[in-house]
Protein backbone atom coordinates (compact mmCIF):
# COMPACT_ATOMS: atom_id res chain seq x y z
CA UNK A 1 0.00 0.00 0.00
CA UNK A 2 1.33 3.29 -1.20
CA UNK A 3 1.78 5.64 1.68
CA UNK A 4 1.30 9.29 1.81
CA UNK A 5 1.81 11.99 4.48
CA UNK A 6 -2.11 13.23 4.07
CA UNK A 7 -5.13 11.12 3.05
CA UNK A 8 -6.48 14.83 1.63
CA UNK A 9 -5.20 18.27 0.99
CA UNK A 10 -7.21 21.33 0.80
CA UNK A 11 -5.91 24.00 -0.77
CA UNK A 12 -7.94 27.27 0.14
CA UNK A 13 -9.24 28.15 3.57
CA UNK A 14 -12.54 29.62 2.65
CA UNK A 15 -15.77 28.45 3.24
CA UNK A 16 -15.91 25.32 0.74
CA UNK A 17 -12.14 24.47 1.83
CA UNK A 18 -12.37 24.46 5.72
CA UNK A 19 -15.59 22.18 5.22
CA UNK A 20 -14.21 19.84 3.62
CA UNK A 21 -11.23 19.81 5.69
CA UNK A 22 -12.86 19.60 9.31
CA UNK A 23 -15.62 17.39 8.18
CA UNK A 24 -13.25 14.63 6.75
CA UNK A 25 -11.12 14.86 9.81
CA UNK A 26 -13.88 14.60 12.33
CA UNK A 27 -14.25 11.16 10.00
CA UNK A 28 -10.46 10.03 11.07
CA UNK A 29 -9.00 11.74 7.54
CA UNK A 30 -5.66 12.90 8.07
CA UNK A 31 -6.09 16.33 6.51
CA UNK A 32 -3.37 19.19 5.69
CA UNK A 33 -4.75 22.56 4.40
CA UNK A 34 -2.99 25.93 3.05
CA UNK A 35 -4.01 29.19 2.58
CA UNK A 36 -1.98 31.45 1.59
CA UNK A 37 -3.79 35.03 1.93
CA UNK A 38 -6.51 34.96 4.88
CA UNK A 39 -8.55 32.33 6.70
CA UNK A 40 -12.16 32.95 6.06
CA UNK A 41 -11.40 33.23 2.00
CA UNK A 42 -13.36 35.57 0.23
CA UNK A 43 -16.58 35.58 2.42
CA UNK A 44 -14.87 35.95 6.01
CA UNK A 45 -12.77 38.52 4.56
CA UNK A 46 -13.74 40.69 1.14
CA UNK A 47 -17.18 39.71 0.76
CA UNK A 48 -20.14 38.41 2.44
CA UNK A 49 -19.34 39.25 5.88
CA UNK A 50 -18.00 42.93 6.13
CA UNK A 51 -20.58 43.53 2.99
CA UNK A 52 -23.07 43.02 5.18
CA UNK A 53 -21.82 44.94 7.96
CA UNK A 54 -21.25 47.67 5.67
CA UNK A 55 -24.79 47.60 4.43
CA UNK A 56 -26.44 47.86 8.32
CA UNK A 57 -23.86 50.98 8.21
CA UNK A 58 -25.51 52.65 5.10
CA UNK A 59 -28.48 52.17 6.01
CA UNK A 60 -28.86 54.59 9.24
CA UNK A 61 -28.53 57.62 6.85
CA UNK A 62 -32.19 56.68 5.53
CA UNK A 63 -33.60 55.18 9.67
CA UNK A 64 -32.49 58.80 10.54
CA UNK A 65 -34.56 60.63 8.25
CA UNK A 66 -37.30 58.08 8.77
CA UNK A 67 -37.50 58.43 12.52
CA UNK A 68 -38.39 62.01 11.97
CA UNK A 69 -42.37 60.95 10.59
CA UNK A 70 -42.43 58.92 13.78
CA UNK A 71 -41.91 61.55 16.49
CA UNK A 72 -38.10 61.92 16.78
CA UNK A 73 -36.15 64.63 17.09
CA UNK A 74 -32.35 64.27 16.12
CA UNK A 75 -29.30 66.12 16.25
CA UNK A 76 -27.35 66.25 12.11
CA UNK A 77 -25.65 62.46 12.48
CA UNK A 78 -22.29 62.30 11.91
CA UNK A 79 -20.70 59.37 10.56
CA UNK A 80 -16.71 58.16 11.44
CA UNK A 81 -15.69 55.87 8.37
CA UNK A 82 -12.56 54.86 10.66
CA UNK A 83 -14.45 53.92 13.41
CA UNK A 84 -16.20 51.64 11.01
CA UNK A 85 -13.29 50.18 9.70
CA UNK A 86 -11.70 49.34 13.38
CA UNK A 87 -15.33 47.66 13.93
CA UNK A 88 -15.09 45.44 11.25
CA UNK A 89 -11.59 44.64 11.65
CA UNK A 90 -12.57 43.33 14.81
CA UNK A 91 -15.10 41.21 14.26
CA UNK A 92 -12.98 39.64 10.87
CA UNK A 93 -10.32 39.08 13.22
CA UNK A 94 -13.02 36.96 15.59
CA UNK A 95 -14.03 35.07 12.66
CA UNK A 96 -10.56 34.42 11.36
CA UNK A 97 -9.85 33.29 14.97
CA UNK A 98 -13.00 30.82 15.22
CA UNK A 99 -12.04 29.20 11.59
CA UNK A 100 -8.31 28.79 12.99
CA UNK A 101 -10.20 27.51 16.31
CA UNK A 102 -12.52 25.00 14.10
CA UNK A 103 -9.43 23.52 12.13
CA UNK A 104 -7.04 23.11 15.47
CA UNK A 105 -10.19 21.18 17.08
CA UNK A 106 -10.68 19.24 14.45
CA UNK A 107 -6.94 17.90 13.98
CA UNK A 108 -6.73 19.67 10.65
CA UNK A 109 -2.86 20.57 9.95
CA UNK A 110 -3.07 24.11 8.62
CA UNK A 111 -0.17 25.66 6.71
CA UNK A 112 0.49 29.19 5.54
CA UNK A 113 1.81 29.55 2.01
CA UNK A 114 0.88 29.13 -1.80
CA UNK A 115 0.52 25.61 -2.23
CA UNK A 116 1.61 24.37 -5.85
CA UNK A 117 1.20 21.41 -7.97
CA UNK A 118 4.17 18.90 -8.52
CA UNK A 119 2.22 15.95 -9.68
CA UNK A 120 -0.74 14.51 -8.83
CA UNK A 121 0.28 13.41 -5.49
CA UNK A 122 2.75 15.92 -4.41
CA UNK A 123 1.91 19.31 -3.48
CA UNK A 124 4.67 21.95 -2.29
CA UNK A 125 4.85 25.17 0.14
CA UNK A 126 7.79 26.89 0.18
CA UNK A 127 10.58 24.65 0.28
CA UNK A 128 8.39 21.71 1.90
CA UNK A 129 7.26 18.71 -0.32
CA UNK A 130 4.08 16.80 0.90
CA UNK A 131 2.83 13.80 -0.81
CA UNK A 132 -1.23 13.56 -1.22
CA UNK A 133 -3.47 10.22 -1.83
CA UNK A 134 -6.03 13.40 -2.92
CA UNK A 135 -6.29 16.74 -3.36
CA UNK A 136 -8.99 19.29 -3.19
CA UNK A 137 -8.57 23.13 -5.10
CA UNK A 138 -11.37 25.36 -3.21
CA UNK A 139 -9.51 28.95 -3.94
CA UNK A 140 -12.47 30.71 -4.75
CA UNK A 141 -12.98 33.32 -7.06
CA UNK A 142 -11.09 36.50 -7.67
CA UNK A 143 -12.17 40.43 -8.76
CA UNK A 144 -11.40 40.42 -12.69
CA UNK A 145 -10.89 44.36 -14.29
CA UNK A 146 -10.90 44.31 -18.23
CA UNK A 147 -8.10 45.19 -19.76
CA UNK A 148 -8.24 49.08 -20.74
CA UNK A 149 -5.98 51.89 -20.57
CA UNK A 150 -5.53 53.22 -16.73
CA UNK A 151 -6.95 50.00 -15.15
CA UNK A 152 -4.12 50.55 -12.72
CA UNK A 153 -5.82 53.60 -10.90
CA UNK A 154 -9.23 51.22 -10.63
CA UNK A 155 -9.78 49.65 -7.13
CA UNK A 156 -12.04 46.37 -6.79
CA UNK A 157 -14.33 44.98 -4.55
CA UNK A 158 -11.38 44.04 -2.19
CA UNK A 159 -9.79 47.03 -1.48
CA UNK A 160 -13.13 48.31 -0.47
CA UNK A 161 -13.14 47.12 2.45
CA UNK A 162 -9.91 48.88 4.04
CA UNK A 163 -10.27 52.53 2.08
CA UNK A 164 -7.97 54.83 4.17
CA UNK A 165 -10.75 57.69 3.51
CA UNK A 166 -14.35 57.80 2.07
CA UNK A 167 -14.25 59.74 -1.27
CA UNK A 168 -16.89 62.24 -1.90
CA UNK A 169 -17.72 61.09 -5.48
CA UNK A 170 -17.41 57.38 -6.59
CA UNK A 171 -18.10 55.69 -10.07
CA UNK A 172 -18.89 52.26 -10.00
CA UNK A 173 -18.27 50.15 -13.10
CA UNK A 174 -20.62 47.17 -13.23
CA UNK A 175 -24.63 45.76 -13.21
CA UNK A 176 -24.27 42.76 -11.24
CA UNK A 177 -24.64 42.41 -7.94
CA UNK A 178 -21.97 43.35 -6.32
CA UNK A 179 -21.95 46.74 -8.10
CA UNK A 180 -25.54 47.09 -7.11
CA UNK A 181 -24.50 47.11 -3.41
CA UNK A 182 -21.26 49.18 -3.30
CA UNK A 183 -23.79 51.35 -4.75
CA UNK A 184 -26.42 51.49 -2.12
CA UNK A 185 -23.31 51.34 0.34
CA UNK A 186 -21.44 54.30 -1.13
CA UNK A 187 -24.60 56.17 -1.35
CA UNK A 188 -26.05 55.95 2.67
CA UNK A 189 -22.45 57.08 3.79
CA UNK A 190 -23.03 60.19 2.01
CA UNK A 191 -20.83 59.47 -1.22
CA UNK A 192 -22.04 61.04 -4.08
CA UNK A 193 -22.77 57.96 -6.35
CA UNK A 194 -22.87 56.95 -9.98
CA UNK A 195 -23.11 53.49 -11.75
CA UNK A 196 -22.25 52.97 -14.95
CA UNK A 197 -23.20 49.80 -16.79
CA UNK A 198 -23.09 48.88 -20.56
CA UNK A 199 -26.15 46.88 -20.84
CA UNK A 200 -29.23 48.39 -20.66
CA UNK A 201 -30.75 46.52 -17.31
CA UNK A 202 -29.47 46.06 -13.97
CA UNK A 203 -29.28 42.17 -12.46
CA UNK A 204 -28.68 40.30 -16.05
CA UNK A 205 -30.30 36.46 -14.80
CA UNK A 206 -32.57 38.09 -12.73
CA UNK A 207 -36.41 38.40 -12.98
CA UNK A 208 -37.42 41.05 -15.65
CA UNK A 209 -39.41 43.17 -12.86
CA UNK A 210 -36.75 43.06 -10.50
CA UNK A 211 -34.45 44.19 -12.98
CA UNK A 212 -36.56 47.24 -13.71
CA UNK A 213 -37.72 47.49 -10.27
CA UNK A 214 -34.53 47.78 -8.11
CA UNK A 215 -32.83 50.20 -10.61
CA UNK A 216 -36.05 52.45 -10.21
CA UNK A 217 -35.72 52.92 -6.43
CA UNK A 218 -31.93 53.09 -6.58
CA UNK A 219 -32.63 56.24 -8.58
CA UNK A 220 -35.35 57.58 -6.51
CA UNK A 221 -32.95 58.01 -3.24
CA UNK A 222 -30.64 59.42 -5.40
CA UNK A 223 -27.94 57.02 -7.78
CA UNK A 224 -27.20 58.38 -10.86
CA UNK A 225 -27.40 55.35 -13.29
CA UNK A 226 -25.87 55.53 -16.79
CA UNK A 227 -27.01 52.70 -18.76
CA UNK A 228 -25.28 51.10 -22.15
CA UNK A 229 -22.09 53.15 -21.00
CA UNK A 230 -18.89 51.78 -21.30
CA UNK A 231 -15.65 53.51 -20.07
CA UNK A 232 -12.90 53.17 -22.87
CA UNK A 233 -10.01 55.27 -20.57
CA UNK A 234 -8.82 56.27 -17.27
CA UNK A 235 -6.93 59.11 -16.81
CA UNK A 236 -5.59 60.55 -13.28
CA UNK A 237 -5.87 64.42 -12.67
CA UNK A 238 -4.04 65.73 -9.57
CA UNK A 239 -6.50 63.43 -6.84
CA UNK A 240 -8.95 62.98 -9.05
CA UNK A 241 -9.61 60.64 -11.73
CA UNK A 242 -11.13 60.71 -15.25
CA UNK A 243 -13.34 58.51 -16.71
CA UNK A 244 -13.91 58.80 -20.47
CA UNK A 245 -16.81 57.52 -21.79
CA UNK A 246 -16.91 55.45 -25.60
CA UNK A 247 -19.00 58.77 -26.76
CA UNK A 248 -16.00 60.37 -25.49
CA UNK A 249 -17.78 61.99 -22.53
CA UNK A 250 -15.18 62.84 -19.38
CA UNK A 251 -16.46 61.84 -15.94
CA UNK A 252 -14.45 62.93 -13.04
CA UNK A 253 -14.41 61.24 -9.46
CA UNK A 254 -12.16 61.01 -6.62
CA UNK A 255 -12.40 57.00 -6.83
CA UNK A 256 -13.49 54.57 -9.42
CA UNK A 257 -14.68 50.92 -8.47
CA UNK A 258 -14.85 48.52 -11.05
CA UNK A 259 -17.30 45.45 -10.15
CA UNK A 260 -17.19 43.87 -13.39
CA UNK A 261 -17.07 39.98 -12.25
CA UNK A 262 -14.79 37.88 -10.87
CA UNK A 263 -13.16 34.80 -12.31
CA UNK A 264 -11.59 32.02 -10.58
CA UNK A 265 -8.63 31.83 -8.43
CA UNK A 266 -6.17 29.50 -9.99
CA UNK A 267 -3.02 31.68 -10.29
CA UNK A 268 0.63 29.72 -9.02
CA UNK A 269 -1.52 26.03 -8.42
CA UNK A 270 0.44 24.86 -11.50
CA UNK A 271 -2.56 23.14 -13.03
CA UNK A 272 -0.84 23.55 -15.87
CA UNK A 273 1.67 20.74 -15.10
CA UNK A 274 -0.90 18.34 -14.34
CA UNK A 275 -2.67 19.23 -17.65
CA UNK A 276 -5.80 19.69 -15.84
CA UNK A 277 -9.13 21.08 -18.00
CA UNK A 278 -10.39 24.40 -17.97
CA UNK A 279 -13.34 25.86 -19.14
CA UNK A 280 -13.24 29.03 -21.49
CA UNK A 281 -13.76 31.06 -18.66
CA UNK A 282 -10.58 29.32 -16.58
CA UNK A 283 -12.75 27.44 -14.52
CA UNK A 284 -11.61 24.26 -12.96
CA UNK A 285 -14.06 21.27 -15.21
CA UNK A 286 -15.25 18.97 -12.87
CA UNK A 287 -17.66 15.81 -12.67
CA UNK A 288 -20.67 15.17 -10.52
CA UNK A 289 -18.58 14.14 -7.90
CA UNK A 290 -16.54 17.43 -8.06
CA UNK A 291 -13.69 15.25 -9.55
CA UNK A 292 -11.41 16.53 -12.00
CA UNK A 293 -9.74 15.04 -15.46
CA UNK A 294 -6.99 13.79 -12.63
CA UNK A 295 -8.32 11.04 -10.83
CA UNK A 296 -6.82 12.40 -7.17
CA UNK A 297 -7.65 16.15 -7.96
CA UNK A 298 -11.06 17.71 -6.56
CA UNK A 299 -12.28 21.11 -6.70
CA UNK A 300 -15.02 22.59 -5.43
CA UNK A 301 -16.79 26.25 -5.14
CA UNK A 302 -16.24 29.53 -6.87
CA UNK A 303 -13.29 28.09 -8.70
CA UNK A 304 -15.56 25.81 -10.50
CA UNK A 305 -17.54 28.47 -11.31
CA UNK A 306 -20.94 27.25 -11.25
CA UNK A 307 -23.21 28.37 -8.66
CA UNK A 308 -21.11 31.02 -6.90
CA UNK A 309 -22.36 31.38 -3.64
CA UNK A 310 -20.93 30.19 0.14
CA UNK A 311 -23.67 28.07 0.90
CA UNK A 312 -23.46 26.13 -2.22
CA UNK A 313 -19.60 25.74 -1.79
CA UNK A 314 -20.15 24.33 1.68
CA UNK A 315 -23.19 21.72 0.17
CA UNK A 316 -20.34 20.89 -2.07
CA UNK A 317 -17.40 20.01 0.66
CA UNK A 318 -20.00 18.38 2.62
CA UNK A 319 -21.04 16.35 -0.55
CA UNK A 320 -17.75 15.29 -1.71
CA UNK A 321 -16.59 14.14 1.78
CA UNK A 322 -19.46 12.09 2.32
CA UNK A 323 -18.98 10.55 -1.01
CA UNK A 324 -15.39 9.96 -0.73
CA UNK A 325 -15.50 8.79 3.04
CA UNK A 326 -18.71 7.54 4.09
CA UNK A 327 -21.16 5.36 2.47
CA UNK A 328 -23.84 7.95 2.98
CA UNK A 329 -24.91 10.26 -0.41
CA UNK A 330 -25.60 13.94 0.31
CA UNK A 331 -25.45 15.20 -3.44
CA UNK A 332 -26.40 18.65 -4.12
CA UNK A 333 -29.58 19.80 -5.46
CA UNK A 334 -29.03 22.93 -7.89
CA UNK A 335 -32.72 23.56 -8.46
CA UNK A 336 -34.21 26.11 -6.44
CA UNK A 337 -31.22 27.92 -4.45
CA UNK A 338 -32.36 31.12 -3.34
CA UNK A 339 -29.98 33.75 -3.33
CA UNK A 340 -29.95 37.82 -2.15
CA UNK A 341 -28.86 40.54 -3.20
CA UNK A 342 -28.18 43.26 -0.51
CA UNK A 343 -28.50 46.23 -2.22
CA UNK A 344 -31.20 48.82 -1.02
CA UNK A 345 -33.81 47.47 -1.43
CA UNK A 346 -32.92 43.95 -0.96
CA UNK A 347 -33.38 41.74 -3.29
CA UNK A 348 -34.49 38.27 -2.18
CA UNK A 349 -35.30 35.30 -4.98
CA UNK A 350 -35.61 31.64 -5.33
CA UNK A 351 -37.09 29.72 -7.82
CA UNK A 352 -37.93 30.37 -12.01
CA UNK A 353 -37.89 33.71 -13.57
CA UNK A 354 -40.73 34.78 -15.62
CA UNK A 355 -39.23 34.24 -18.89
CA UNK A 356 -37.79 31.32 -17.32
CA UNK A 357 -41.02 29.67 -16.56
CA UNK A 358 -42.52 30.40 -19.57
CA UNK A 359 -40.04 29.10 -21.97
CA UNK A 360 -40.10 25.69 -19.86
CA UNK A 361 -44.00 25.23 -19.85
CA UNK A 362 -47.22 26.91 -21.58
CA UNK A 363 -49.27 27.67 -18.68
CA UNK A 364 -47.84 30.04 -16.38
CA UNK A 365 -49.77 32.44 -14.11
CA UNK A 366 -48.29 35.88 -12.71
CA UNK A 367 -48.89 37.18 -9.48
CA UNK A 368 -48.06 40.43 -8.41
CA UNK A 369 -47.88 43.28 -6.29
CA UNK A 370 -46.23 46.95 -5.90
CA UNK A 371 -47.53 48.92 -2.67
CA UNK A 372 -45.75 51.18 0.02
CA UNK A 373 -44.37 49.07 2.61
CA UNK A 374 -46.15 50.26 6.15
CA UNK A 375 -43.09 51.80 7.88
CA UNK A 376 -43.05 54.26 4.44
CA UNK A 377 -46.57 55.51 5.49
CA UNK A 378 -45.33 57.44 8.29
CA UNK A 379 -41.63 57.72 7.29
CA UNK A 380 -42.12 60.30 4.23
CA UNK A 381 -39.76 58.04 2.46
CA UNK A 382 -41.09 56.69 -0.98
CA UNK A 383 -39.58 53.09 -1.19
CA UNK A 384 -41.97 50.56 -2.59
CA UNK A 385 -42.04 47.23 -2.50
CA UNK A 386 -42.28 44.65 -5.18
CA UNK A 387 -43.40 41.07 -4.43
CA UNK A 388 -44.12 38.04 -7.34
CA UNK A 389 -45.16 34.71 -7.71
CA UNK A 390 -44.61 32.47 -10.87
CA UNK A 391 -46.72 29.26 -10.72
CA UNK A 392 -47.87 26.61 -13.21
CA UNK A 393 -51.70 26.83 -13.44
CA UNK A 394 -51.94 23.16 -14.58
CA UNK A 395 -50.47 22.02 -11.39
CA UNK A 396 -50.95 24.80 -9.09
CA UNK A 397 -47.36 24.29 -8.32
CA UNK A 398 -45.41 27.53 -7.20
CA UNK A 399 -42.41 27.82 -9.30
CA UNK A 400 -40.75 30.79 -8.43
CA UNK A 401 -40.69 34.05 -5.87
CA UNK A 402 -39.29 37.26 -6.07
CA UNK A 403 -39.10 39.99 -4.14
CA UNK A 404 -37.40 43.69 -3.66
CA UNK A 405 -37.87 45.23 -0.61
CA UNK A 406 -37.00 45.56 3.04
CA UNK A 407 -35.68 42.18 4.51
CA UNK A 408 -36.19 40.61 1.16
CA UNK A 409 -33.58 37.90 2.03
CA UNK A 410 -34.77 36.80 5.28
CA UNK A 411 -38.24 36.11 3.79
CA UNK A 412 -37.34 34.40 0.90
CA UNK A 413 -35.18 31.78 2.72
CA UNK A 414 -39.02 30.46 4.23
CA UNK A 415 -40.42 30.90 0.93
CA UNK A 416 -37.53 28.31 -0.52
CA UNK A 417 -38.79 25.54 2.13
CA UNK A 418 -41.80 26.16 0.57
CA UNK A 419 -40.83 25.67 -3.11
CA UNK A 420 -38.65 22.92 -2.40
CA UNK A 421 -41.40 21.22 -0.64
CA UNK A 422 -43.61 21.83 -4.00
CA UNK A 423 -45.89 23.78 -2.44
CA UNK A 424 -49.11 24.59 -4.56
CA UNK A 425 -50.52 28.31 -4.88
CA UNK A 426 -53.89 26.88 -2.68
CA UNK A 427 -51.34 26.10 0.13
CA UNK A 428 -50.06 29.74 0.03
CA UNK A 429 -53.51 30.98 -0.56
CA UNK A 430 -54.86 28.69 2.73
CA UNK A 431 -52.11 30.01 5.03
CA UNK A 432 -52.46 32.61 7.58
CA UNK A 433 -50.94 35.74 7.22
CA UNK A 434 -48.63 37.43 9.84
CA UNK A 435 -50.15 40.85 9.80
CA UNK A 436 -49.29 43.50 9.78
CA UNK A 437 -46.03 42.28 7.64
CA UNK A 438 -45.01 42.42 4.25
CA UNK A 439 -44.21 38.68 4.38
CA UNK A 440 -47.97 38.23 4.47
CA UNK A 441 -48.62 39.84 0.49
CA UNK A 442 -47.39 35.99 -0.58
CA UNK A 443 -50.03 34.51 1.08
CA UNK A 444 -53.12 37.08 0.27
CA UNK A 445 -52.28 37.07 -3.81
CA UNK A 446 -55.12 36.47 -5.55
CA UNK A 447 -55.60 37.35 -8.87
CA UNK A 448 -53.08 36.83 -11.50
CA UNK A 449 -51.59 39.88 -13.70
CA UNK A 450 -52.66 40.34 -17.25
């Protein structure tokens, strides 16, 4: 029997990664894993996490004005960007420390270093060799700014997150989702804000009404939006930057974020040695066991470039360990992952567009509704929400849900236990309401849109 210093090697500490990892060492897998920027990966770090945070920040700006329709009197608020940043440098530090904590306890050997491909049972860090009966890539994904003249004065979504100083006026080159959000972000903290996308609709993938929806309000609080815009230059002026424009329009700002996607994370591994298969887009190609064109090589996660999102990545880890170590089959289910986008408003969806649903089968009933949430009656703010059902009137079967507004995310994760339990539009329309709530609209829809 061939012996090796690790049954499994992770490379990549992120969510997907440290899964894996701790989960096939809890099963008596001796387990190495490297990382060789932060522990956390993206999510902990650049992403998901001090996103979030960053949104709760934002949003006080509009709670402050609100407060005033509801019998509060406040003093101009004054916001400290630092103080922000030492917050969430604390709490990534915490989270860091719990992954380090959850690998330790679990008798994971963690190294620090760029872990590279000899052969497909060797991996090296540094000068150290270490010989692998598997290994797993779960790097993640990585910003991606196209190639244009000036690109080095751009900043990404990563070096967001430790700005020394808030500008006053951003740009922010991008539709998707993470564009969307620095948006809303940059905007509550006072920055004056501009997006500037070449298509002609927010969200591409997304429901049609969202798509139209969400760009509406975003331009109602105040976002300038340029639609089928595409910057061709960037030029820097003294502390300022210029942006020129294919009509050959100049745009000046004092940052300029480009959001444009991100592509995955396979810089140094030396997949190249191993001849291991790419996609067009330089995604790892894997099987539906997350197993590679090399028998012992795994990936998993943004790298693969499927269904980028941290939940799905840790579905994955768990999936593949169970299939590789237990006789127990945990596959994941790709149909029906909700998802959020935390712009403002949120965005919260699960399930089959429109177009989606109508392309797949003939019969497909609309459900919708637009109104003024009830905090906005008293607020003077004019934020609406948008809520929408899809279902298949031959089955009564609910086939997708969509929603902008307030705490769009948190109500759409119930409404995916629904869908994945096939619920019918007659359940929804037989359940009780919470009221007063918004949540309650989904179950009070009755008539179907033209």
């Amino acid at each position: 029997m061939t012996h090796y210093d690790v049954d499994l090697f992770v490379i990549g500490a992120g969510s997907g990664g440290v899964r894996a990892a701790r989960t096939a060492a809890g099963l008596g897998v001796r387990v190495a894993i490297a990382e060789n920027r932060y522990l956390g990966g993206t999510c902990v770090n650049v992403g998901c996490v001090p996103k979030k945070l960053f949104v709760y920040a934002s949003h006080f700006r509009e709670d402050f004005i609100a407060a005033k329709g509801f019998g509060w009197s406040l003093n101009t608020p004054e916001f400290d960007w630092s103080h922000l940043l030492a917050q969430k440098n604390q709490e990534i530090t915490r989270l860091q420390g719990v992954y380090e904590g959850l690998l330790n306890n679990s008798g994971v050997t963690l190294m620090e270093g760029q872990a590279h491909l000899l052969d497909a049972h060797t991996i090296s860090i540094g000068e150290r060799k270490i010989s692998c009966e598997r290994i797993l890539i779960a790097t993640g994904g990585w910003p991606s700014v196209p190639d244009i003249p000036g690109k080095e004065w751009v900043v990404t979504s990563n070096e967001m997150f430790a700005l020394s100083t808030l500008p006053k006026r951003i740009l922010i080159v991008g539709g998707g989702y993470i564009a969307v959000e620095f948006a809303g972000i940059m905007h509550g903290m006072g920055v004056a804000t501009t997006l500037c996308y070449r298509g002609d609709k927010l969200l591409r993938g997304f429901d049609e009404d969202v798509r139209g929806f969400v760009a509406e309000e975003m331009q109602k609080k105040g976002i300038e939006i340029l639609f089928n815009t595409q910057i061709s230059s960037i030029e820097k002026i003294g502390t300022s930057f210029l942006a020129c424009t294919d009509e050959n329009e100049q745009l000046e700002f004092d940052l300029i974020l480009y959001a444009t996607g991100r592509k995955p994370n396979i810089d140094g591994l030396g997949l190249e040695t191993l001849g291991v298969e790419l996609d067009a887009k330089g995604a790892i190609k894997v099987n539906e066991d997350y197993q590679t064109n090399i028998p012992s090589l795994f990936a998993l996660g943004d790298v693969t470039n499927r269904i980028n999102l941290t939940p799905v990545a840790t579905a994955e880890a768990m999936a593949l360990v169970n299939g590789l170590y237990t006789d127990q089959s945990t596959p994941v289910d790709y149909d029906n992952i909700p998802t959020a986008v935390f712009s403002q408003p949120n965005i919260g969806t699960v399930g089959l567009t429109e177009n989606e649903a109508k392309n797949r089968y003939p019969d497909i009933d609309v459900y919708k509704s637009v109104f003024k949430p009830m905090k906005h009656t008293l607020s003077g703010l004019d934020e609406k929400t948008l809520m929408k059902m899809i279902v298949r009137r031959s089955t009564d079967k609910v086939l997708g849900i969509h929603m902008v507004g307030s705490d769009a995310g948190e109500i759409i994760q119930g409404m995916a236990v629904a869908i994945r339990a096939g619920a019918t539009k007659a359940i929804f329309d037989s359940t009780i309401g919470i009221h007063p709530t918004a949540a309650e609209e989904f179950v009070t829809m009755r008539n179907p849109v033209d």
